[in-house]
C-alpha atoms as a PDB file:
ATOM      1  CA  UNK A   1     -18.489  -6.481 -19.399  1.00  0.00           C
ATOM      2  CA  UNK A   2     -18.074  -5.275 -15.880  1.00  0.00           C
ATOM      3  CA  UNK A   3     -17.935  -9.233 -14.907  1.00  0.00           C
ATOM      4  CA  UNK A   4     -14.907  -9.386 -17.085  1.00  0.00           C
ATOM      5  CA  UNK A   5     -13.259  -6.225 -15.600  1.00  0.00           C
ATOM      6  CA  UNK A   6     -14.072  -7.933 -12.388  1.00  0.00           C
ATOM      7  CA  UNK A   7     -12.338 -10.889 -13.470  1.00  0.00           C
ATOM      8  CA  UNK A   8      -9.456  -9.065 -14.854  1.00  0.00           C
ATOM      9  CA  UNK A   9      -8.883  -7.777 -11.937  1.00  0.00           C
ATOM     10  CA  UNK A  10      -8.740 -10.540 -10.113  1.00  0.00           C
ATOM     11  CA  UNK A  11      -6.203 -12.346 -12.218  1.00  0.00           C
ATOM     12  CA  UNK A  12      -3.779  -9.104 -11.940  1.00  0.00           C
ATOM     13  CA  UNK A  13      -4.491  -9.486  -7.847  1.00  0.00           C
ATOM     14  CA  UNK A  14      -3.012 -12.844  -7.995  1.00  0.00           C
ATOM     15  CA  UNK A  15      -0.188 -11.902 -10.213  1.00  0.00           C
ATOM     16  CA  UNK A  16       0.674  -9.613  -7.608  1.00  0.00           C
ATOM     17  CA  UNK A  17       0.640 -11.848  -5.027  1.00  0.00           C
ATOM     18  CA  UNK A  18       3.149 -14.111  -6.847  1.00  0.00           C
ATOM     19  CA  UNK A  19       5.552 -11.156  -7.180  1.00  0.00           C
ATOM     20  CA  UNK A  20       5.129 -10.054  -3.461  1.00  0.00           C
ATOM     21  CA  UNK A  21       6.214 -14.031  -2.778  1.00  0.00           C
ATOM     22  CA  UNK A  22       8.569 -14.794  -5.009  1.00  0.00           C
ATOM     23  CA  UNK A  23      10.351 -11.000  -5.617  1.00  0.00           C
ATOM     24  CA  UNK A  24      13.912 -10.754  -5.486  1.00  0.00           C
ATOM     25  CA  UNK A  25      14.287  -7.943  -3.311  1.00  0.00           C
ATOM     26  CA  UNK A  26      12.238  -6.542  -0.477  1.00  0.00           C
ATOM     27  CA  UNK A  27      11.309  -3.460  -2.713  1.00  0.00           C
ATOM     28  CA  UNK A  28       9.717  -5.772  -5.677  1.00  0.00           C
ATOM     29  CA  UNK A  29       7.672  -7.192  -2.742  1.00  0.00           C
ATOM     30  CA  UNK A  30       6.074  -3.904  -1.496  1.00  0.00           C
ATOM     31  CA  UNK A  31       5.614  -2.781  -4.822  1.00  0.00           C
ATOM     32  CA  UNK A  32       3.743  -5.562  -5.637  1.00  0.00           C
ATOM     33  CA  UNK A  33       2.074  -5.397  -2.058  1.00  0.00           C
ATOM     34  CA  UNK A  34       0.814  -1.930  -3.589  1.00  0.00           C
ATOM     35  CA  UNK A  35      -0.055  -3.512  -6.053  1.00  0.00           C
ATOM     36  CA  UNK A  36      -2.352  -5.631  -4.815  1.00  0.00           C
ATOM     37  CA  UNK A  37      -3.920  -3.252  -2.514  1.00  0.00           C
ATOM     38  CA  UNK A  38      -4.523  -0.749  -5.304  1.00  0.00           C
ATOM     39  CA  UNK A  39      -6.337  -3.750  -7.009  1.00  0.00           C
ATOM     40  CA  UNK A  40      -8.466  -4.159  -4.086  1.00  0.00           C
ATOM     41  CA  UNK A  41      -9.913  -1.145  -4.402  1.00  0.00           C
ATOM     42  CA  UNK A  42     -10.168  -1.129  -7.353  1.00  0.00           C
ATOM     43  CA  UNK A  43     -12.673  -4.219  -7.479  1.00  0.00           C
ATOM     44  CA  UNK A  44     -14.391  -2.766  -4.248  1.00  0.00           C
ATOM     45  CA  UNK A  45     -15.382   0.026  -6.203  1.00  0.00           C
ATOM     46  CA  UNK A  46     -16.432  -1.913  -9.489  1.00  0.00           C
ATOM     47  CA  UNK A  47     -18.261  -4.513  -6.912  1.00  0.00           C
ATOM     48  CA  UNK A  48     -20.250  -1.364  -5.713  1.00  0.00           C
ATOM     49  CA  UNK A  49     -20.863  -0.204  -8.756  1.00  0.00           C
ATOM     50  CA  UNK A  50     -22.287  -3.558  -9.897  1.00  0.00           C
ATOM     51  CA  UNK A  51     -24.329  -3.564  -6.542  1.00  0.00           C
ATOM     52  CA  UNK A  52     -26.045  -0.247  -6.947  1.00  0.00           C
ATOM     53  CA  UNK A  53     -24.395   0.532  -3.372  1.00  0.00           C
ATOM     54  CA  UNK A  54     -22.078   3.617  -4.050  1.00  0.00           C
ATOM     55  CA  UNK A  55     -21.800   4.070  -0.407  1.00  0.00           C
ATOM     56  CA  UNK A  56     -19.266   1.517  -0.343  1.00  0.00           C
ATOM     57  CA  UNK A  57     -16.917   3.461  -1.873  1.00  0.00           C
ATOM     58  CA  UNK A  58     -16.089   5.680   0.806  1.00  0.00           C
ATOM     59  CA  UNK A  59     -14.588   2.435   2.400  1.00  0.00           C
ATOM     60  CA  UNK A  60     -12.326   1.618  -0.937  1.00  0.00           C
ATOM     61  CA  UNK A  61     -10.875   5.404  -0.753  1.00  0.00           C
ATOM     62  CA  UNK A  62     -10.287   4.552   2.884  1.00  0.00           C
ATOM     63  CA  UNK A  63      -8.613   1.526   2.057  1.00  0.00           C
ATOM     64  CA  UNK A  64      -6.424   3.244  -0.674  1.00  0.00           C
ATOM     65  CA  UNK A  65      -5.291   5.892   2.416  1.00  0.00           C
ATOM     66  CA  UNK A  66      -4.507   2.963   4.461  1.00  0.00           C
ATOM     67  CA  UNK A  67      -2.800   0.922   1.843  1.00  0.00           C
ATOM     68  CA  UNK A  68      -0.719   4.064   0.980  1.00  0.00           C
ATOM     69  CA  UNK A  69       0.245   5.184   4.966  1.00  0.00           C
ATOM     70  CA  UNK A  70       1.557   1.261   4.676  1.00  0.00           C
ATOM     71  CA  UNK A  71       3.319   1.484   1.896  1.00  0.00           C
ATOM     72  CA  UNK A  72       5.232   4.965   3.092  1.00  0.00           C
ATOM     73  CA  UNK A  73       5.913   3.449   6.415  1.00  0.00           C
ATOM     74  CA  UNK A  74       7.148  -0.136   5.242  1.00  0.00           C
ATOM     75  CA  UNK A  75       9.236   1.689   3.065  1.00  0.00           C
ATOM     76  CA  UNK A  76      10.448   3.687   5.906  1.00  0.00           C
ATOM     77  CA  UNK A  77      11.196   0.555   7.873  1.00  0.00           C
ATOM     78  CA  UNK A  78      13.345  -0.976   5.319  1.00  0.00           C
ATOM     79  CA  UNK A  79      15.234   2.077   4.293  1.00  0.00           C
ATOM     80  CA  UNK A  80      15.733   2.898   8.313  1.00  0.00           C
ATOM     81  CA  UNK A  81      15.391  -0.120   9.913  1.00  0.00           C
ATOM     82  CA  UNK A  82      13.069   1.941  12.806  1.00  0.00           C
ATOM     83  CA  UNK A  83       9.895   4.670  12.430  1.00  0.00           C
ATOM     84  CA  UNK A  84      11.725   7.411  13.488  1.00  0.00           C
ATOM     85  CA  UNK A  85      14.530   9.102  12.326  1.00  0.00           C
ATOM     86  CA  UNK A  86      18.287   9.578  14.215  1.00  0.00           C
ATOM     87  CA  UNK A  87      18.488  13.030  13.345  1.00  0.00           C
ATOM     88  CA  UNK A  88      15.678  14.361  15.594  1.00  0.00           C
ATOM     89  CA  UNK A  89      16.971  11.811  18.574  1.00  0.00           C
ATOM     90  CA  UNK A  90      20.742  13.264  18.011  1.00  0.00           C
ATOM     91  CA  UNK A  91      19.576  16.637  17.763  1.00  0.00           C
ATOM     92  CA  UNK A  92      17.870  16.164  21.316  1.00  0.00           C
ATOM     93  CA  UNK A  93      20.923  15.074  22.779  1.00  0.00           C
ATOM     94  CA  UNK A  94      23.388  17.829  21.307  1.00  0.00           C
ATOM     95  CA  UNK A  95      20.859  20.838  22.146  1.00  0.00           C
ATOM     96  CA  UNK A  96      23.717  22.979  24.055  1.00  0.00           C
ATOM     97  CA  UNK A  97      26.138  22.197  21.419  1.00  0.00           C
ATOM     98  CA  UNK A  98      27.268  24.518  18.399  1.00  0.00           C
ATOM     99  CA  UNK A  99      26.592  23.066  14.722  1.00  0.00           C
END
Protein backbone atom coordinates (compact mmCIF):
# COMPACT_ATOMS: atom_id res chain seq x y z
CA UNK A 1 0.00 0.00 0.00
CA UNK A 2 2.62 2.49 0.98
CA UNK A 3 4.58 1.23 -2.37
CA UNK A 4 1.59 2.47 -4.24
CA UNK A 5 1.40 5.85 -2.39
CA UNK A 6 5.03 5.93 -3.21
CA UNK A 7 4.30 5.40 -6.69
CA UNK A 8 1.50 7.79 -6.79
CA UNK A 9 3.50 10.16 -5.85
CA UNK A 10 5.87 9.84 -8.15
CA UNK A 11 3.61 9.98 -11.15
CA UNK A 12 2.03 13.43 -9.71
CA UNK A 13 6.03 14.60 -9.43
CA UNK A 14 6.33 14.13 -13.06
CA UNK A 15 3.07 15.68 -13.90
CA UNK A 16 4.40 18.59 -12.30
CA UNK A 17 7.35 18.73 -14.02
CA UNK A 18 5.48 18.76 -17.37
CA UNK A 19 3.46 21.79 -16.20
CA UNK A 20 6.59 23.68 -14.84
CA UNK A 21 7.95 23.01 -18.73
CA UNK A 22 5.34 23.42 -20.76
CA UNK A 23 3.06 26.23 -18.56
CA UNK A 24 1.81 29.12 -20.27
CA UNK A 25 2.79 31.69 -17.98
CA UNK A 26 5.64 32.07 -15.55
CA UNK A 27 3.10 31.74 -12.58
CA UNK A 28 1.72 28.11 -13.83
CA UNK A 29 5.48 27.26 -13.76
CA UNK A 30 6.21 28.12 -10.07
CA UNK A 31 3.10 26.75 -9.06
CA UNK A 32 3.86 23.68 -10.44
CA UNK A 33 7.59 24.13 -9.20
CA UNK A 34 5.69 24.05 -5.69
CA UNK A 35 4.28 21.53 -6.69
CA UNK A 36 6.82 19.39 -7.17
CA UNK A 37 8.74 20.34 -4.20
CA UNK A 38 5.76 19.74 -1.92
CA UNK A 39 5.78 16.20 -3.56
CA UNK A 40 9.26 15.74 -2.60
CA UNK A 41 8.63 15.87 0.70
CA UNK A 42 6.10 14.33 0.68
CA UNK A 43 7.79 10.95 -0.57
CA UNK A 44 10.86 11.80 1.75
CA UNK A 45 8.68 11.42 4.52
CA UNK A 46 6.71 8.22 3.28
CA UNK A 47 10.41 6.83 2.22
CA UNK A 48 11.28 7.30 6.00
CA UNK A 49 8.47 5.96 7.14
CA UNK A 50 8.95 2.82 5.02
CA UNK A 51 12.66 2.81 6.30
CA UNK A 52 11.97 2.84 9.99
CA UNK A 53 14.31 6.09 9.95
CA UNK A 54 11.97 8.95 11.27
CA UNK A 55 14.97 11.05 11.70
CA UNK A 56 14.85 11.84 8.19
CA UNK A 57 12.08 13.81 8.48
CA UNK A 58 13.51 16.69 10.04
CA UNK A 59 15.31 17.09 6.59
CA UNK A 60 11.77 16.90 4.51
CA UNK A 61 10.31 19.81 6.92
CA UNK A 62 13.57 21.55 6.09
CA UNK A 63 13.11 21.06 2.60
CA UNK A 64 9.40 22.25 2.71
CA UNK A 65 10.96 25.75 4.50
CA UNK A 66 13.33 25.95 1.73
CA UNK A 67 10.98 25.11 -1.05
CA UNK A 68 8.55 27.73 0.42
CA UNK A 69 11.41 30.81 1.07
CA UNK A 70 11.81 29.88 -2.96
CA UNK A 71 8.65 30.05 -3.87
CA UNK A 72 8.01 33.64 -1.90
CA UNK A 73 11.14 35.00 -3.36
CA UNK A 74 10.69 33.76 -7.11
CA UNK A 75 7.48 35.18 -6.82
CA UNK A 76 8.98 38.32 -5.63
CA UNK A 77 11.36 38.37 -8.56
CA UNK A 78 8.76 38.13 -11.14
CA UNK A 79 6.28 40.49 -9.65
CA UNK A 80 9.42 43.09 -9.01
CA UNK A 81 11.84 42.19 -11.27
CA UNK A 82 14.65 42.70 -8.13
CA UNK A 83 14.67 41.36 -4.15
CA UNK A 84 14.15 44.49 -2.77
CA UNK A 85 11.62 46.86 -2.92
CA UNK A 86 11.79 50.81 -4.44
CA UNK A 87 9.95 52.14 -1.69
CA UNK A 88 12.57 51.64 1.06
CA UNK A 89 15.48 52.84 -1.61
CA UNK A 90 13.19 56.11 -2.45
CA UNK A 91 12.42 56.65 1.00
CA UNK A 92 16.32 56.77 1.71
CA UNK A 93 16.83 59.27 -0.77
CA UNK A 94 13.83 61.73 0.15
CA UNK A 95 14.62 61.56 4.08
CA UNK A 96 14.66 65.60 4.45
CA UNK A 97 11.67 65.87 2.35
CA UNK A 98 7.91 66.39 3.52
CA UNK A 99 5.32 63.52 2.47
Amino acid sequence: MYIAASLAILVTMGLALARALSGPTTYDRIAAVNMHGTKTVLLIAVLAFLSGRTDVLDIALVYALINFIGVVAALKLVEQGNFHTSDSLDGDAKQGEPK
